[in-house]
N, C-alpha and C. Protein backbone atom coordinates (compact mmCIF):
# COMPACT_ATOMS: atom_id res chain seq x y z
N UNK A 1 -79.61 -5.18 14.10
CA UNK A 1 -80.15 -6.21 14.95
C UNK A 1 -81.38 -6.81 14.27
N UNK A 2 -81.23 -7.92 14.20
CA UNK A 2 -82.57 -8.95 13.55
C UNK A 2 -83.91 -9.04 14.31
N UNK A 3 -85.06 -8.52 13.82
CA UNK A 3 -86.32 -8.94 13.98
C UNK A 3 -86.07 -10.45 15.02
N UNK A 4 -87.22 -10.44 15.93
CA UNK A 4 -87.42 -11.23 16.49
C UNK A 4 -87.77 -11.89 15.46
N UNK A 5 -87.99 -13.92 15.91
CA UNK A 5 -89.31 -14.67 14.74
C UNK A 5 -90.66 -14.69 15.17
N UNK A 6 -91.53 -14.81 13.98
CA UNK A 6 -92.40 -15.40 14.57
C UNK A 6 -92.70 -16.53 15.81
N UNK A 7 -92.02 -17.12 15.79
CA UNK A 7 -92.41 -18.08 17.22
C UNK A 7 -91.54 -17.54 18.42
N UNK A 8 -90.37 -16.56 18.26
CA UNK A 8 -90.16 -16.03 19.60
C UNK A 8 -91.26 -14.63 19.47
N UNK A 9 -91.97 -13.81 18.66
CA UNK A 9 -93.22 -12.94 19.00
C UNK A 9 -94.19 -13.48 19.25
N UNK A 10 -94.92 -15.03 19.09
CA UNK A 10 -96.13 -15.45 19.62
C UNK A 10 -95.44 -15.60 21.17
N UNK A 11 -94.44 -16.35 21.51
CA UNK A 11 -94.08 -16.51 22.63
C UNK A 11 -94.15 -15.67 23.81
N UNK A 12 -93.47 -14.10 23.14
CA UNK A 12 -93.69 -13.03 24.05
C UNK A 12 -94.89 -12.60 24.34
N UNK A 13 -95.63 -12.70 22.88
CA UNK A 13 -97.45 -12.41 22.71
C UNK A 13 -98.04 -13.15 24.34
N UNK A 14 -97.77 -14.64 24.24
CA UNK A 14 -98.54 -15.52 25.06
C UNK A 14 -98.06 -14.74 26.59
N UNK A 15 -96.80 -14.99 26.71
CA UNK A 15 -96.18 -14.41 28.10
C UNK A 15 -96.87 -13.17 28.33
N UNK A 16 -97.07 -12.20 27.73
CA UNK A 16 -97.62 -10.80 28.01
C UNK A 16 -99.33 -11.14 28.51
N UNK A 17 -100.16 -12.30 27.78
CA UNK A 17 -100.91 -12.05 27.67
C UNK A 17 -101.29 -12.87 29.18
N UNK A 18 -100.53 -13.78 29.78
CA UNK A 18 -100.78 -14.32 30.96
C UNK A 18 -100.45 -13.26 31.85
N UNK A 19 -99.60 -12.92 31.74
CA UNK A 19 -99.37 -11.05 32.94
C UNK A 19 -100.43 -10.73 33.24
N UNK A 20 -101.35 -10.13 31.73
CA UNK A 20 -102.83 -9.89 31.80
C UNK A 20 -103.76 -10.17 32.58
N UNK A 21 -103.90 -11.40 32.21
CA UNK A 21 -104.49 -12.46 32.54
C UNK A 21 -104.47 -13.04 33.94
N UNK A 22 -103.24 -12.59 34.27
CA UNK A 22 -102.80 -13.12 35.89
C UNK A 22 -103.29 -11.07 36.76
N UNK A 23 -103.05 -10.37 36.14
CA UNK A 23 -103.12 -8.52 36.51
C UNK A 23 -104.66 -8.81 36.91
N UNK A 24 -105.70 -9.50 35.50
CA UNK A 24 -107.26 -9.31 35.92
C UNK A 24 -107.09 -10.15 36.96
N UNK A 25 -106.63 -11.20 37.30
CA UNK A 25 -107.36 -12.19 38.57
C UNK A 25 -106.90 -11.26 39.99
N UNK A 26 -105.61 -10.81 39.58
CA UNK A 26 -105.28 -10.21 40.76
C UNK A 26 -106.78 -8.70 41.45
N UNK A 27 -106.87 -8.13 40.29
CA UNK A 27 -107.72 -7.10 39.99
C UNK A 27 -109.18 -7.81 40.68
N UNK A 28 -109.50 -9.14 40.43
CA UNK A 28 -110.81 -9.18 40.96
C UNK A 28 -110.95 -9.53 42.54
N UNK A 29 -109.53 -10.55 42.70
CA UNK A 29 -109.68 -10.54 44.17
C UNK A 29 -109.36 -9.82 45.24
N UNK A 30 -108.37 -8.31 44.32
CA UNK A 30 -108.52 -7.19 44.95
C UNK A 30 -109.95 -6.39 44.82
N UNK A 31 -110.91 -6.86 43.92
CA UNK A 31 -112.15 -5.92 44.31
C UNK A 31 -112.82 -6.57 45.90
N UNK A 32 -112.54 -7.89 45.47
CA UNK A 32 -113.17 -8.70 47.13
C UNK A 32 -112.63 -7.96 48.26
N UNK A 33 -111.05 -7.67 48.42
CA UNK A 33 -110.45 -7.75 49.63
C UNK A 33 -110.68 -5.95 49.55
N UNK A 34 -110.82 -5.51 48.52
CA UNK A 34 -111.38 -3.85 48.61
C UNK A 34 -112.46 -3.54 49.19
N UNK A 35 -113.20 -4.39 48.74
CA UNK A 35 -115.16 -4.58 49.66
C UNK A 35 -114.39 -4.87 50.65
N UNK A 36 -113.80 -5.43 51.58
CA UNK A 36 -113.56 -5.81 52.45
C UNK A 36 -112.62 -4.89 53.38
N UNK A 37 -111.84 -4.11 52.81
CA UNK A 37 -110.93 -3.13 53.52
C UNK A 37 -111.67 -1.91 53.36
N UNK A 38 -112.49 -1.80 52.70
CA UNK A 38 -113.58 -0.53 53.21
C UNK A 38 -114.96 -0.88 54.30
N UNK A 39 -115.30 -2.03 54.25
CA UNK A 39 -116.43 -2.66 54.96
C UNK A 39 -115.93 -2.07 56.49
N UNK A 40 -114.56 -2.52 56.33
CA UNK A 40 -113.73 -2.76 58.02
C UNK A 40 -113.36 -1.39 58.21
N UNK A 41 -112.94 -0.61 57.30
CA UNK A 41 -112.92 0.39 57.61
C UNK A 41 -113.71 1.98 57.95
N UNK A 42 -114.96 1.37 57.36
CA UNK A 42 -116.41 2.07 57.68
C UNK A 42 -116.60 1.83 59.06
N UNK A 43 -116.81 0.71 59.42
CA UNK A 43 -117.50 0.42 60.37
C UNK A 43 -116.89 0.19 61.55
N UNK A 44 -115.15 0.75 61.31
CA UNK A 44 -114.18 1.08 62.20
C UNK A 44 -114.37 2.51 62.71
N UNK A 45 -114.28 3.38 62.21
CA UNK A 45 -114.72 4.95 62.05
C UNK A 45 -116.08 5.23 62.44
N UNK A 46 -116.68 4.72 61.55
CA UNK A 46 -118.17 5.27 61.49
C UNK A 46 -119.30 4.90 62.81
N UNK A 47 -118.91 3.81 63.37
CA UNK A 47 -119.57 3.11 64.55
C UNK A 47 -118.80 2.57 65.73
N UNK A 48 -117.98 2.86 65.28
CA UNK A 48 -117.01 2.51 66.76
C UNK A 48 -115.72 3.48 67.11
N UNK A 49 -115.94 4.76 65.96
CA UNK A 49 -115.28 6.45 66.20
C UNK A 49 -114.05 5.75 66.74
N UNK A 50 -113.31 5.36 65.55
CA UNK A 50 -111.54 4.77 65.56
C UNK A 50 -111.18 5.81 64.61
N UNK A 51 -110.00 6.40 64.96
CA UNK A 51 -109.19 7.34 64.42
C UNK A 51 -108.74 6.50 63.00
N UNK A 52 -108.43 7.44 61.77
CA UNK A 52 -108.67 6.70 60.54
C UNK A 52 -107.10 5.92 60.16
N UNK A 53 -106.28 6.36 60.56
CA UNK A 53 -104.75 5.68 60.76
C UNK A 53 -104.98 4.18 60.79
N UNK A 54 -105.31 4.25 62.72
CA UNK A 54 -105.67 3.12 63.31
C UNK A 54 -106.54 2.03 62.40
N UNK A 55 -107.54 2.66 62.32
CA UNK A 55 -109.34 1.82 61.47
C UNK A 55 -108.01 1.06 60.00
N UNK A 56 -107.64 2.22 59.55
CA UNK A 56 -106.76 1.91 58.28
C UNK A 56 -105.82 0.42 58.64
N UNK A 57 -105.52 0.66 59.62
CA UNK A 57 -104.20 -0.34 59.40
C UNK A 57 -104.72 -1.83 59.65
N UNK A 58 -106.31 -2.01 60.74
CA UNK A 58 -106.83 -2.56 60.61
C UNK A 58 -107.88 -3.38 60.22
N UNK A 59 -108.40 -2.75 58.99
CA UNK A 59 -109.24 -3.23 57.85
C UNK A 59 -107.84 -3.66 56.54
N UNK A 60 -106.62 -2.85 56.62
CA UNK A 60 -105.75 -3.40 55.49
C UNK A 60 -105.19 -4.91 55.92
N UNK A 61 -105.17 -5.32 57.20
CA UNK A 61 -104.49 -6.76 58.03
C UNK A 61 -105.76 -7.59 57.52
N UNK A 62 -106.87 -7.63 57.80
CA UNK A 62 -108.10 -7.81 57.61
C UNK A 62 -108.18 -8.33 55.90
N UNK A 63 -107.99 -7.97 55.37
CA UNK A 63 -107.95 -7.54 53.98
C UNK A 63 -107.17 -8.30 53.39
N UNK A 64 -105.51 -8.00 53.76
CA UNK A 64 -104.43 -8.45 53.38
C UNK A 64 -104.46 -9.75 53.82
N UNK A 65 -105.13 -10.31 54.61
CA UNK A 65 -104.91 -11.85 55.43
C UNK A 65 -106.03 -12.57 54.03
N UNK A 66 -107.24 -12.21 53.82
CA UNK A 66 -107.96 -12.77 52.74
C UNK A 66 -107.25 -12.66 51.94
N UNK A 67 -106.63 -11.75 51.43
CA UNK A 67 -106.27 -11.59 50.11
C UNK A 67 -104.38 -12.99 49.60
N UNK A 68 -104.21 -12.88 50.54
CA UNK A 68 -103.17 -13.86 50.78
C UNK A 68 -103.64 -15.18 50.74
N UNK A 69 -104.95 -15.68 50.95
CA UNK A 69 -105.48 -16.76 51.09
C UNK A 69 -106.12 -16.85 49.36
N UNK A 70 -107.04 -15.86 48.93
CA UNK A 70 -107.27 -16.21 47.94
C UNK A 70 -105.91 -16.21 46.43
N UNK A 71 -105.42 -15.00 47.04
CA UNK A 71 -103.93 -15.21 46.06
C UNK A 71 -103.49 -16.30 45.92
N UNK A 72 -103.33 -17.16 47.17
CA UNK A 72 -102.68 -18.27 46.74
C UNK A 72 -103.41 -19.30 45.93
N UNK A 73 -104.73 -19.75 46.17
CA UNK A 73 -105.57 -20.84 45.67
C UNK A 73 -105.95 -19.98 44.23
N UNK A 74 -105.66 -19.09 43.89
CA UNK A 74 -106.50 -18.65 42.63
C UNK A 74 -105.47 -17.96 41.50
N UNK A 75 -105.06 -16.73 41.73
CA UNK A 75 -103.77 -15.68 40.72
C UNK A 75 -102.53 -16.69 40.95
N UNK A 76 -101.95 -17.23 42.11
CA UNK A 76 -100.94 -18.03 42.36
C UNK A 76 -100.51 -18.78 42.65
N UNK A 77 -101.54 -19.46 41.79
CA UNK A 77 -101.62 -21.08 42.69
C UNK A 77 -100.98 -21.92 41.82
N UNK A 78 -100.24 -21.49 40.22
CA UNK A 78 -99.02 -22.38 39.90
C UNK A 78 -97.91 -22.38 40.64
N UNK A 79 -97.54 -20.81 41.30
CA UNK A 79 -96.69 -20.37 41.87
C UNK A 79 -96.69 -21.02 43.79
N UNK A 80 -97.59 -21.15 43.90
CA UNK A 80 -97.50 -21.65 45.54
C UNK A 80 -97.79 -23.27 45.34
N UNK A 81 -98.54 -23.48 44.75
CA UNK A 81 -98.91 -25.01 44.86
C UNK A 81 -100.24 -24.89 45.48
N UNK A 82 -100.64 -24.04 45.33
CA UNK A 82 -101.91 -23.73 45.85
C UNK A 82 -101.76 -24.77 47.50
N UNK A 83 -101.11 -23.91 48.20
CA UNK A 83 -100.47 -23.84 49.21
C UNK A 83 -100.53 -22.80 50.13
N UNK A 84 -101.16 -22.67 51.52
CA UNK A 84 -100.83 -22.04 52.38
C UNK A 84 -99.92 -22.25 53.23
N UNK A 85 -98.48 -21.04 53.30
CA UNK A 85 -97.22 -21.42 54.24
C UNK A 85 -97.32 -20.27 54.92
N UNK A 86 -96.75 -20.29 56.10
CA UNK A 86 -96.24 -19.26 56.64
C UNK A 86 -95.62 -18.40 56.81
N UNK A 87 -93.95 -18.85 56.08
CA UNK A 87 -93.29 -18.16 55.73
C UNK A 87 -93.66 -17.19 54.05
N UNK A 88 -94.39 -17.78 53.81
CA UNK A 88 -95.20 -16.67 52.45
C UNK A 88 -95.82 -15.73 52.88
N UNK A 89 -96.96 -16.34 53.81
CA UNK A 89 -97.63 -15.39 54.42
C UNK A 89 -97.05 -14.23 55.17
N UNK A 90 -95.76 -14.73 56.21
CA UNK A 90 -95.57 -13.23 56.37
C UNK A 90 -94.72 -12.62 55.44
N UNK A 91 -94.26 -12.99 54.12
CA UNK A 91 -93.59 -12.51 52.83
C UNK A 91 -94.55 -11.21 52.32
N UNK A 92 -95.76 -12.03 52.33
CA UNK A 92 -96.86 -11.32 52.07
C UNK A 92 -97.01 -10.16 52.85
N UNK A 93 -97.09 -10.28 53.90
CA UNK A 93 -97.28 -9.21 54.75
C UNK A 93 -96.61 -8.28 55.11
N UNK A 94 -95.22 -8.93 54.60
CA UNK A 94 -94.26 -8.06 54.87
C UNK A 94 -94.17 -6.94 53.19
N UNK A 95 -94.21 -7.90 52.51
CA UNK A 95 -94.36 -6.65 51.39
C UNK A 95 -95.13 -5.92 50.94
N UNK A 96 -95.94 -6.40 51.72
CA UNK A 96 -97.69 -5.79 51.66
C UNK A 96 -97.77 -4.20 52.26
N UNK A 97 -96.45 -4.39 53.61
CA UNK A 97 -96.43 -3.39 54.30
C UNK A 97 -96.22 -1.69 53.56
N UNK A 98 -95.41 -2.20 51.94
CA UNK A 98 -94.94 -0.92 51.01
C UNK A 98 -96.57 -0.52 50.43
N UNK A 99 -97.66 -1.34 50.15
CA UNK A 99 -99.07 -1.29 49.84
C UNK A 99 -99.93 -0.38 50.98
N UNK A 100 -99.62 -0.84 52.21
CA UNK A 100 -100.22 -0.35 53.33
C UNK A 100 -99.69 1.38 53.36
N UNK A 101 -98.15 1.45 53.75
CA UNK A 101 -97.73 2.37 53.73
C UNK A 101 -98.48 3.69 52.20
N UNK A 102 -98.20 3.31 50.90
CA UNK A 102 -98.67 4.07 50.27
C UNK A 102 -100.00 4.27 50.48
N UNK A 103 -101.31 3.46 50.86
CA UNK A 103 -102.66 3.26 50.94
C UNK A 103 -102.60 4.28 52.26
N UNK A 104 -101.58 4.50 53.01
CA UNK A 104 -102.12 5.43 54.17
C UNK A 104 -101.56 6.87 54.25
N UNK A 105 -100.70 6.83 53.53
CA UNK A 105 -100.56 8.26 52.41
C UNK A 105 -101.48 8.96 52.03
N UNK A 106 -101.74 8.42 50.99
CA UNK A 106 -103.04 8.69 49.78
C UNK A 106 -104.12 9.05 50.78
N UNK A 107 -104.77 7.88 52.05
CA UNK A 107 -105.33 8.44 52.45
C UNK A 107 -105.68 9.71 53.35
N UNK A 108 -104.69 9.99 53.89
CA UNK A 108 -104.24 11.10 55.01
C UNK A 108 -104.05 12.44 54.22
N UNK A 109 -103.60 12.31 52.94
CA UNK A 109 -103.56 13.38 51.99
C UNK A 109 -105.00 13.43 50.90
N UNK A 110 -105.58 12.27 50.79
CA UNK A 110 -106.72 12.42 49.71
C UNK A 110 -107.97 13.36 50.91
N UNK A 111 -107.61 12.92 52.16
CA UNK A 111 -108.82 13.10 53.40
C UNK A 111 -108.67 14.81 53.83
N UNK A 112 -107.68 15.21 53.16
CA UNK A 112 -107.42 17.17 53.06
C UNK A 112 -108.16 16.88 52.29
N UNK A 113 -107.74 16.94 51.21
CA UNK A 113 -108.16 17.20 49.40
C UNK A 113 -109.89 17.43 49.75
N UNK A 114 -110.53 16.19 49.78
CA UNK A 114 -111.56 15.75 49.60
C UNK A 114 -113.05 16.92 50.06
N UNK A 115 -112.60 17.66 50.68
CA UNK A 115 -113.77 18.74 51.55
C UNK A 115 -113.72 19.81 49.79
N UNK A 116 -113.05 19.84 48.90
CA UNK A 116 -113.22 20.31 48.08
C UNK A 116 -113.82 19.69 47.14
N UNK A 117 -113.83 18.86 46.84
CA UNK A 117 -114.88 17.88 45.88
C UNK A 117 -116.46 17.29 46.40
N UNK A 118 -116.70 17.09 47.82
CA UNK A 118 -117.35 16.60 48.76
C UNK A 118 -117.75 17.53 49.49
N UNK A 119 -118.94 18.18 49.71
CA UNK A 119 -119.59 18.58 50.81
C UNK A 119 -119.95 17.64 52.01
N UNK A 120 -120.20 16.25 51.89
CA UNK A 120 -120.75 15.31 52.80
C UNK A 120 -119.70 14.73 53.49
N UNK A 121 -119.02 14.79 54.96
CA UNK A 121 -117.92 14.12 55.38
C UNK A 121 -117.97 12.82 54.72
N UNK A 122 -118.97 12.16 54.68
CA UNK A 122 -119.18 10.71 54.54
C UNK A 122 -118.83 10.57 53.25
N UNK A 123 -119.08 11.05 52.25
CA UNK A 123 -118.60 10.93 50.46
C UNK A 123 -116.90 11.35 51.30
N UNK A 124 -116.84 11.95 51.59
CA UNK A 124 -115.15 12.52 51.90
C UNK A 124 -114.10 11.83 52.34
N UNK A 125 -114.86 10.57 53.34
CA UNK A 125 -113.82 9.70 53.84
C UNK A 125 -114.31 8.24 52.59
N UNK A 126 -115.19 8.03 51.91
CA UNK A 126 -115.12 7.68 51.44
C UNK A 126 -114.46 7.57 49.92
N UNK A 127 -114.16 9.04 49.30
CA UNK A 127 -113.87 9.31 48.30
C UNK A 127 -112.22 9.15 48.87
N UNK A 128 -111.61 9.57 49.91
CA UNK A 128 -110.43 9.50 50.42
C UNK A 128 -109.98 7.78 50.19
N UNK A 129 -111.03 6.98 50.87
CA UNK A 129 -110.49 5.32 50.84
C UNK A 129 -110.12 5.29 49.37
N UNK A 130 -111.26 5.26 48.82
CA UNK A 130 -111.27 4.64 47.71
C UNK A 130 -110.19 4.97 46.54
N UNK A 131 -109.80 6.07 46.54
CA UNK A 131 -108.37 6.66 46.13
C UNK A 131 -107.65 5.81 46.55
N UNK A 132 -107.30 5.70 48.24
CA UNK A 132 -106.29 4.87 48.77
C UNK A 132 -105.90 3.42 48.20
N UNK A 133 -107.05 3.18 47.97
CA UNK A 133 -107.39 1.54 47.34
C UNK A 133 -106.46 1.35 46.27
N UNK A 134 -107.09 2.51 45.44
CA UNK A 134 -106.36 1.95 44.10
C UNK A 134 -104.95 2.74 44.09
N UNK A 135 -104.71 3.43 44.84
CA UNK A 135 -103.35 3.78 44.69
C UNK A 135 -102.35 2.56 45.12
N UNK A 136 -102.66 2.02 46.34
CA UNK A 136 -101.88 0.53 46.48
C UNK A 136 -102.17 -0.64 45.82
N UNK A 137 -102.95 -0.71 44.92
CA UNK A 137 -102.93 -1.83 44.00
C UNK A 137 -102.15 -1.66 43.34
N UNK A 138 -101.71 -0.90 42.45
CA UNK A 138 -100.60 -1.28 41.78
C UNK A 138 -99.46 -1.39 42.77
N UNK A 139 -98.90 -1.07 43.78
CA UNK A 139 -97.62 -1.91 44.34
C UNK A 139 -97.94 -2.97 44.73
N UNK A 140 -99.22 -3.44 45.61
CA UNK A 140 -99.71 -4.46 45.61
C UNK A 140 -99.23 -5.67 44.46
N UNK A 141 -100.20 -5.24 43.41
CA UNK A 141 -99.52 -6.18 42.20
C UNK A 141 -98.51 -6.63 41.66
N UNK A 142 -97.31 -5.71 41.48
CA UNK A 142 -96.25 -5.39 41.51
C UNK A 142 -95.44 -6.18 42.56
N UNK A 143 -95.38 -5.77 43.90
CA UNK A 143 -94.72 -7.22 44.83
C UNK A 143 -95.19 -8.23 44.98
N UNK A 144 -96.02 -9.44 44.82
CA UNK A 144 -97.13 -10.08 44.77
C UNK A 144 -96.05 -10.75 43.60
N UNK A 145 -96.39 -10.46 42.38
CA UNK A 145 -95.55 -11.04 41.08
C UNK A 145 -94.34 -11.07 40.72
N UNK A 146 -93.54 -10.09 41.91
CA UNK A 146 -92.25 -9.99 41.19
C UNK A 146 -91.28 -10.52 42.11
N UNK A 147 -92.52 -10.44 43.51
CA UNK A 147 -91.26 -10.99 44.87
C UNK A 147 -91.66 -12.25 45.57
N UNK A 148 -93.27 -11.90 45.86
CA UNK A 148 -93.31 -13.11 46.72
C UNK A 148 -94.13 -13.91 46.02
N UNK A 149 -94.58 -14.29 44.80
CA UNK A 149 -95.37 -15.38 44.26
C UNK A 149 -94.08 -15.62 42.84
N UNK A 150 -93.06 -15.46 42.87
CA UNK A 150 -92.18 -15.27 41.69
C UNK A 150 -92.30 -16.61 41.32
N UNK A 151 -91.74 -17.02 39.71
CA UNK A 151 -91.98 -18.36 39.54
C UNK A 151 -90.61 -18.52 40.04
N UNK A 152 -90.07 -19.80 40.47
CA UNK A 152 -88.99 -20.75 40.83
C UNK A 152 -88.45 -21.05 39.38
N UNK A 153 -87.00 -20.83 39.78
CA UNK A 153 -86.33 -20.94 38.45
C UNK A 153 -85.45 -21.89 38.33
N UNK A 154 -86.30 -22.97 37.06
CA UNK A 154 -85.25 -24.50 37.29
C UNK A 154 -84.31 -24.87 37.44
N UNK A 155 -83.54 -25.59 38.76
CA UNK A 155 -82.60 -26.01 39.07
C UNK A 155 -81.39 -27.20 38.25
């Protein structure tokens, strides 16, 4: 089998390197909507003593609703038209739900774990989120690019 050419390896080069490139944007406006799904979820728990399930599912809606807004105008906005629809949005939400689901895993199992690394409940539910976080970013990313921001393939 023949070596690719040079201009189909810059090609793949370029393609790989927008993945990248599209992975960091995703990566930063998941640090926003991360500040943001821990903000909601602190101050779900911590001041208004919501069971962490509950607090969880509602700092990730919270979260996931920004993050759908900036996804579109920013990581996917060749892909939407930098466009807010509805039917995306609940695309979004709906695949978001495999993100949520693992994020409340991680947490319910990191929130055992954690009394062994953590003496301070508070480092504990925090060391628990923050696990959670990044364990659903990558499916996050992953459906986001492969399902519901996919490019349209010319007709």
């Amino acid at each position: 089998m023949p070596s690719p050419s040079l201009p189909d390896r810059l090609l793949a080069a370029w393609r790989e390197r927008a993945l990248i490139l599209k992975a960091m944007s995703f990566a930063s406006v998941g640090v926003v909507n991360s500040l943001i799904d821990f903000g909601v979820f602190w101050v779900a728990v911590q001041y208004f003593g919501a069971p962490i399930v509950p607090a969880n599912v509602l700092s990730w809606l919270v979260a996931v609703s920004n993050s759908y807004v900036l996804n579109s105008f920013i990581t996917f906005a060749r892909e939407s038209g930098g466009e807010l629809r509805w039917r995306t949005y609940l695309t979004f939400l709906g695949a978001g739900l495999a993100g949520l689901i693992v994020n409340t895993t991680v947490l319910v199992i990191a929130i055992q774990l954690m009394p062994r690394l953590f003496a301070d409940p508070a480092w504990q539910l925090a060391g628990a989120k923050a696990c959670a976080i990044m364990a659903s970013f990558l499916v996050n990313f992953s459906i986001s690019h492969f399902v519901v921001f996919r490019r349209k393939q010319p007709q």
